[in-house]
Protein backbone atom coordinates (compact mmCIF):
# COMPACT_ATOMS: atom_id res chain seq x y z
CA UNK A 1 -21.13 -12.43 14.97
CA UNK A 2 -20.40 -8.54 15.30
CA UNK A 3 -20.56 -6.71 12.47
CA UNK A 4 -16.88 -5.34 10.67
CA UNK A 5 -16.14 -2.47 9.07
CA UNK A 6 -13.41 -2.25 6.37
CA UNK A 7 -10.65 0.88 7.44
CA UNK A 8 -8.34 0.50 4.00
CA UNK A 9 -5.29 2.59 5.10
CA UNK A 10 -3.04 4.32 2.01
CA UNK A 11 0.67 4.61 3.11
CA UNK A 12 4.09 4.35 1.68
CA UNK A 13 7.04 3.11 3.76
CA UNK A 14 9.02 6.19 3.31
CA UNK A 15 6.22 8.28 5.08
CA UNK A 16 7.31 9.06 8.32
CA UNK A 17 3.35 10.21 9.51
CA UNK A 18 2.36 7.10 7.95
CA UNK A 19 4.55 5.40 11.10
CA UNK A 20 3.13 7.80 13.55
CA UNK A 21 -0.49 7.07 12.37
CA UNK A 22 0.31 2.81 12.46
CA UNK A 23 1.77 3.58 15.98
CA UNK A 24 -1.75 5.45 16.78
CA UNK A 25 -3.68 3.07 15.38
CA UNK A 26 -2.43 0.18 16.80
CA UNK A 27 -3.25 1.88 20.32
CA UNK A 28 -6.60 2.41 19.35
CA UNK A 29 -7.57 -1.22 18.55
CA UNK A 30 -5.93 -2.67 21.25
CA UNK A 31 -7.28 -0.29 23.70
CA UNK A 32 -10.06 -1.23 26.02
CA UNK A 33 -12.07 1.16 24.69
CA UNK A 34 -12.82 -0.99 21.76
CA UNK A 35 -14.90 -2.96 24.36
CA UNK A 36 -17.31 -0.32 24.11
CA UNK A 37 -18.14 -1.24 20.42
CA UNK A 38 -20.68 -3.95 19.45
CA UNK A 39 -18.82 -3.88 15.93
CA UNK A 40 -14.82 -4.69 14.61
CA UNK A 41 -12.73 -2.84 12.65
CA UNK A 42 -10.89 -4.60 9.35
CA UNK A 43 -8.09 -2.98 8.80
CA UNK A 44 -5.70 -3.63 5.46
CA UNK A 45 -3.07 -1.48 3.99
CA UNK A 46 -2.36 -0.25 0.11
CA UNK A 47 -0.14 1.37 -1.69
CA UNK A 48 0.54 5.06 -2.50
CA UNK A 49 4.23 5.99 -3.87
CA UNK A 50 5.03 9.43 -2.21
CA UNK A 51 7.33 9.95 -5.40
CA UNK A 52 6.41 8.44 -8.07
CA UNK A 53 9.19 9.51 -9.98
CA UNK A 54 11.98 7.07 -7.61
CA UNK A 55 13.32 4.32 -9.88
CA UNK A 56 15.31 1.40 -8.85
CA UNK A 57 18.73 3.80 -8.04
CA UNK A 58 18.37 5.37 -4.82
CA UNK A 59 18.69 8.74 -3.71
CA UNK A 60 19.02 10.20 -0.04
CA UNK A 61 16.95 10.44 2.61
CA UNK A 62 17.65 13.86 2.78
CA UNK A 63 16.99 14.77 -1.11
CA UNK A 64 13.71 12.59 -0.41
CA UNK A 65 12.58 15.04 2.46
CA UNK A 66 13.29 18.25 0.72
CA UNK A 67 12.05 17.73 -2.57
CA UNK A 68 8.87 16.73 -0.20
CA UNK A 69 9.29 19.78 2.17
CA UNK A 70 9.86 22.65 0.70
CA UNK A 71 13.52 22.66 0.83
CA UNK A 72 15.91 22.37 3.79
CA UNK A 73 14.46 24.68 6.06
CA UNK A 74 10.89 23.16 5.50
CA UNK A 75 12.59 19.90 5.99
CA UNK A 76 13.91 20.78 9.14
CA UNK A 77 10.83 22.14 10.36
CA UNK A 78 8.67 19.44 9.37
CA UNK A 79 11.26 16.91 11.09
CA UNK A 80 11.72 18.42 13.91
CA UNK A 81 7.64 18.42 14.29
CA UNK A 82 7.31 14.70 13.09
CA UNK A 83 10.54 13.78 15.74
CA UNK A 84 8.43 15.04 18.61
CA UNK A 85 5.02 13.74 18.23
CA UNK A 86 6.88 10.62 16.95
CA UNK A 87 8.70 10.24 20.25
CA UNK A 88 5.23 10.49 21.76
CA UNK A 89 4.52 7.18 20.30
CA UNK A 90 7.81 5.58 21.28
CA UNK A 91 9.40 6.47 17.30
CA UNK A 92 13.20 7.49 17.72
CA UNK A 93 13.47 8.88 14.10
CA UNK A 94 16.58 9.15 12.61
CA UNK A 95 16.87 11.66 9.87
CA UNK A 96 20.50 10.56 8.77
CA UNK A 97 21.08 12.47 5.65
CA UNK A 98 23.04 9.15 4.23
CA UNK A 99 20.09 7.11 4.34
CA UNK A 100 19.25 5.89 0.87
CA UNK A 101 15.42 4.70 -0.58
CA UNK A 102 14.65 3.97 -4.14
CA UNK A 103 11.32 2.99 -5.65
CA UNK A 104 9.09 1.41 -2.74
CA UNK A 105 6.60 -0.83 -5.19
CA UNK A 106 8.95 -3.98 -3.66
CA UNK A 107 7.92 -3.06 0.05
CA UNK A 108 4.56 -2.60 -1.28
CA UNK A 109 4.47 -6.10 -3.01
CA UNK A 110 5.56 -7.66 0.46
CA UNK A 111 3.24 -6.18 1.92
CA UNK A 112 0.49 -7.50 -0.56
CA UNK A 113 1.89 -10.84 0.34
CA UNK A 114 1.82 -10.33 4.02
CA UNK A 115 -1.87 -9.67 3.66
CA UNK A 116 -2.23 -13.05 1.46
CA UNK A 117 0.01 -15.19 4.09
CA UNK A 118 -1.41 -14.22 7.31
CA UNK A 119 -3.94 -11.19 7.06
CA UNK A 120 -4.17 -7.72 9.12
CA UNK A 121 -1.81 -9.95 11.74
CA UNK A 122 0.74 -10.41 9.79
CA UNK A 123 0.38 -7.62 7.78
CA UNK A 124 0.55 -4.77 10.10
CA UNK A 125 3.74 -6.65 11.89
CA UNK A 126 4.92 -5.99 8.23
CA UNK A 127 4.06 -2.68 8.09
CA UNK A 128 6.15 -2.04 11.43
CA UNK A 129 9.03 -3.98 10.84
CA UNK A 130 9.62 -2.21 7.49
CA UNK A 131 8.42 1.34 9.36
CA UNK A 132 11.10 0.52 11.81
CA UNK A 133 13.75 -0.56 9.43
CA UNK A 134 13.83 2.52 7.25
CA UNK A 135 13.19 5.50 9.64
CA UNK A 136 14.78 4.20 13.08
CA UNK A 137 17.82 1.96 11.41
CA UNK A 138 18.58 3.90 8.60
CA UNK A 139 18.02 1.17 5.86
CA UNK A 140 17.46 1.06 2.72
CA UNK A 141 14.32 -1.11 2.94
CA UNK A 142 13.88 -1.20 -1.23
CA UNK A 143 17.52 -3.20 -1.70
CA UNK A 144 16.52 -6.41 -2.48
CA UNK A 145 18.07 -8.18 0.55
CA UNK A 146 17.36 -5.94 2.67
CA UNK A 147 13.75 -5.71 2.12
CA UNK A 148 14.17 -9.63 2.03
CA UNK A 149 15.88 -9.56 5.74
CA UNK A 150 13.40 -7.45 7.18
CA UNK A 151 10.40 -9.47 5.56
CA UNK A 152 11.28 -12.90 7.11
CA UNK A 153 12.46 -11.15 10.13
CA UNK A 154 8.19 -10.97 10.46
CA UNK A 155 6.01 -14.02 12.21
CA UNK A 156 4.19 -15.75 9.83
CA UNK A 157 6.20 -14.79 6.58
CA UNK A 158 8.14 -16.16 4.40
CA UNK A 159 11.54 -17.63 4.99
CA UNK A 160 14.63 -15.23 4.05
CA UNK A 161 15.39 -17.40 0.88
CA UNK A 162 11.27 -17.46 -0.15
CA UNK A 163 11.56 -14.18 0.72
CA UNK A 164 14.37 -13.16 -1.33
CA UNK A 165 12.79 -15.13 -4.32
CA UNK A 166 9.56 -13.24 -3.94
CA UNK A 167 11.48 -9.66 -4.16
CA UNK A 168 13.39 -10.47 -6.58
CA UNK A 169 10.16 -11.53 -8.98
CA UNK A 170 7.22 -10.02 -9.90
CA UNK A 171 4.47 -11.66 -8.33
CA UNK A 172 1.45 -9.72 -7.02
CA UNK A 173 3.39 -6.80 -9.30
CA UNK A 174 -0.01 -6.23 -11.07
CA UNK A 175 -2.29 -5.96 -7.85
CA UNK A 176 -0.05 -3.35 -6.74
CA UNK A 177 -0.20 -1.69 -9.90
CA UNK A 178 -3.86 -1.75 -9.71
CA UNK A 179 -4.47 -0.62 -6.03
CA UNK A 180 -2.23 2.35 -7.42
CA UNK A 181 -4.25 2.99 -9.77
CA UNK A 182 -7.41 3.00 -7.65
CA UNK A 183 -5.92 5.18 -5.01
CA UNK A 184 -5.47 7.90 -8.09
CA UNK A 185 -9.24 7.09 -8.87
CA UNK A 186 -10.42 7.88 -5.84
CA UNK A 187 -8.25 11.26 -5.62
CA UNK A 188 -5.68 10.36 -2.59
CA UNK A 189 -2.87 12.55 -2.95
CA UNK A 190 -1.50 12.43 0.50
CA UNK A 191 -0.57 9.61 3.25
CA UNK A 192 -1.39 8.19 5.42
CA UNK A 193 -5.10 8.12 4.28
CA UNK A 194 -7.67 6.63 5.82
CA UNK A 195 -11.01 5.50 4.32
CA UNK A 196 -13.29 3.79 6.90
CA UNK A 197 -16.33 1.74 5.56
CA UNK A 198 -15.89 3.66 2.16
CA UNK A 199 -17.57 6.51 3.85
CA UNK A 200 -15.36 8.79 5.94
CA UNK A 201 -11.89 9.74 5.77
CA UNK A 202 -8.67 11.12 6.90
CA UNK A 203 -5.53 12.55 6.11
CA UNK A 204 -3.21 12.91 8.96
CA UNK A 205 -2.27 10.78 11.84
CA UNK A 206 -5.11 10.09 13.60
CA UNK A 207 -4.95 10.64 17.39
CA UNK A 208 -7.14 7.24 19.16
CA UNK A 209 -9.46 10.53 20.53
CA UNK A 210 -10.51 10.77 16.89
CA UNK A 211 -11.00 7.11 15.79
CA UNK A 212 -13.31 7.07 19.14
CA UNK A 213 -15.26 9.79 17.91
CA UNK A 214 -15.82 8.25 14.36
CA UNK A 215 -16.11 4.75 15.80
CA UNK A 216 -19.29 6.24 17.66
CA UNK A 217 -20.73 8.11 14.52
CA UNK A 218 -20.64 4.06 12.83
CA UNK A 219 -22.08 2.93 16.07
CA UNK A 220 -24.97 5.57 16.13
CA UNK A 221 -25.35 5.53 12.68
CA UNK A 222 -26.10 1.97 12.26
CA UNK A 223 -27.76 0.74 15.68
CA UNK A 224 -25.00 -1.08 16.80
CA UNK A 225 -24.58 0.41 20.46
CA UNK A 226 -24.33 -2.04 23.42
């Protein structure tokens, strides 16, 4: 059996780099590159809140963004930057000022329960369906039904009624409360972070050129070279 290497990848739905850097990731690990590698990778996501100070009424997209980018001409800036290197990766975003998002601890609860149902597969379907729901369709992915809609939408999830009956209680409330916690420990203050094997890290989206580049530091580093 090849060895595996934990990645634990920090993200929050509403962080639009965090759905460039699952777009870039996924083209690493399916690339044929990986071939090269006498070793897997383990991915898993957890939570980080971007704000922490959302509560269960939402607020705009837009008032999101530029209490995150240094008003609206930061905002604009930063958009226009994320729209084209988001494009690269097949992303349409749409910035729709209307858009609404509240608290995201409920995505991040489904997503704790993707990982229990079905793993990294089902979990990083998750990830994208909820990516793609609040950043190309404009939803609010934190409405209860919503969230629920896009959740059993997923292979290997939950049906839309157990998935509407998850949301709408707390279960695995306290492991995302934890992982929260932890994340704080450990000093992330940004997303998407990256922490592979608990001993290198990154903070940006990371281009496949530069997983390859760590993925041979593990590979030298531990003997593992075909």
């Amino acid at each position: 059996m090849s060895r595996e290497f934990e990645l634990r990848i920090y993200s929050d739905v509403a962080c639009p780099w965090c759905y460039v850097g699952a777009k870039r990731l996924k083209k690493t690990l399916e690339s044929d590159k990986m071939k090269d590698y006498n070793f897997t990778i383990k991915p898993r996501y957890y939570p980080y809140l971007i704000n922490e100070t959302l509560g269960e009424d939402p607020i705009t997209k837009d008032e999101l963004y530029k209490s995150k980018f240094m008003g609206g001409d930061g905002a604009t800036a930063v958009q226009s930057k994320i729209s084209k290197e988001g494009a690269e990766e097949g992303i349409d975003f749409n910035w729709n000022k209307a858009s609404k998002i509240r608290q995201t601890k409920p995505a991040h609860r489904v997503m704790e329960k993707a990982w229990e149902v079905g793993g990294w597969e089902v979990q990083s379907k998750m990830g994208d369906a909820l990516y793609k729901a609040f950043h190309v369709d404009g939803l609010d992915v934190c409405d209860p039904e919503i969230l629920a809609k896009t959740a059993s939408s997923v292979d290997g999830f939950l049906s839309y009624d157990e998935a509407l009956k998850f949301v709408n209680g707390d279960d695995l409330a306290y492991e995302v409360d934890k992982a929260l916690e932890k994340a704080e420990i450990w000093g992330i203050d940004q997303v998407p972070t990256y922490i592979l094997d608990e001993t290198d890290s990154f903070s940006e989206a990371v281009n496949p050129e530069t997983w390859y580049k760590a993925f041979d530091v593990i590979s030298r580093a531990y003997g593992l070279s075909k």
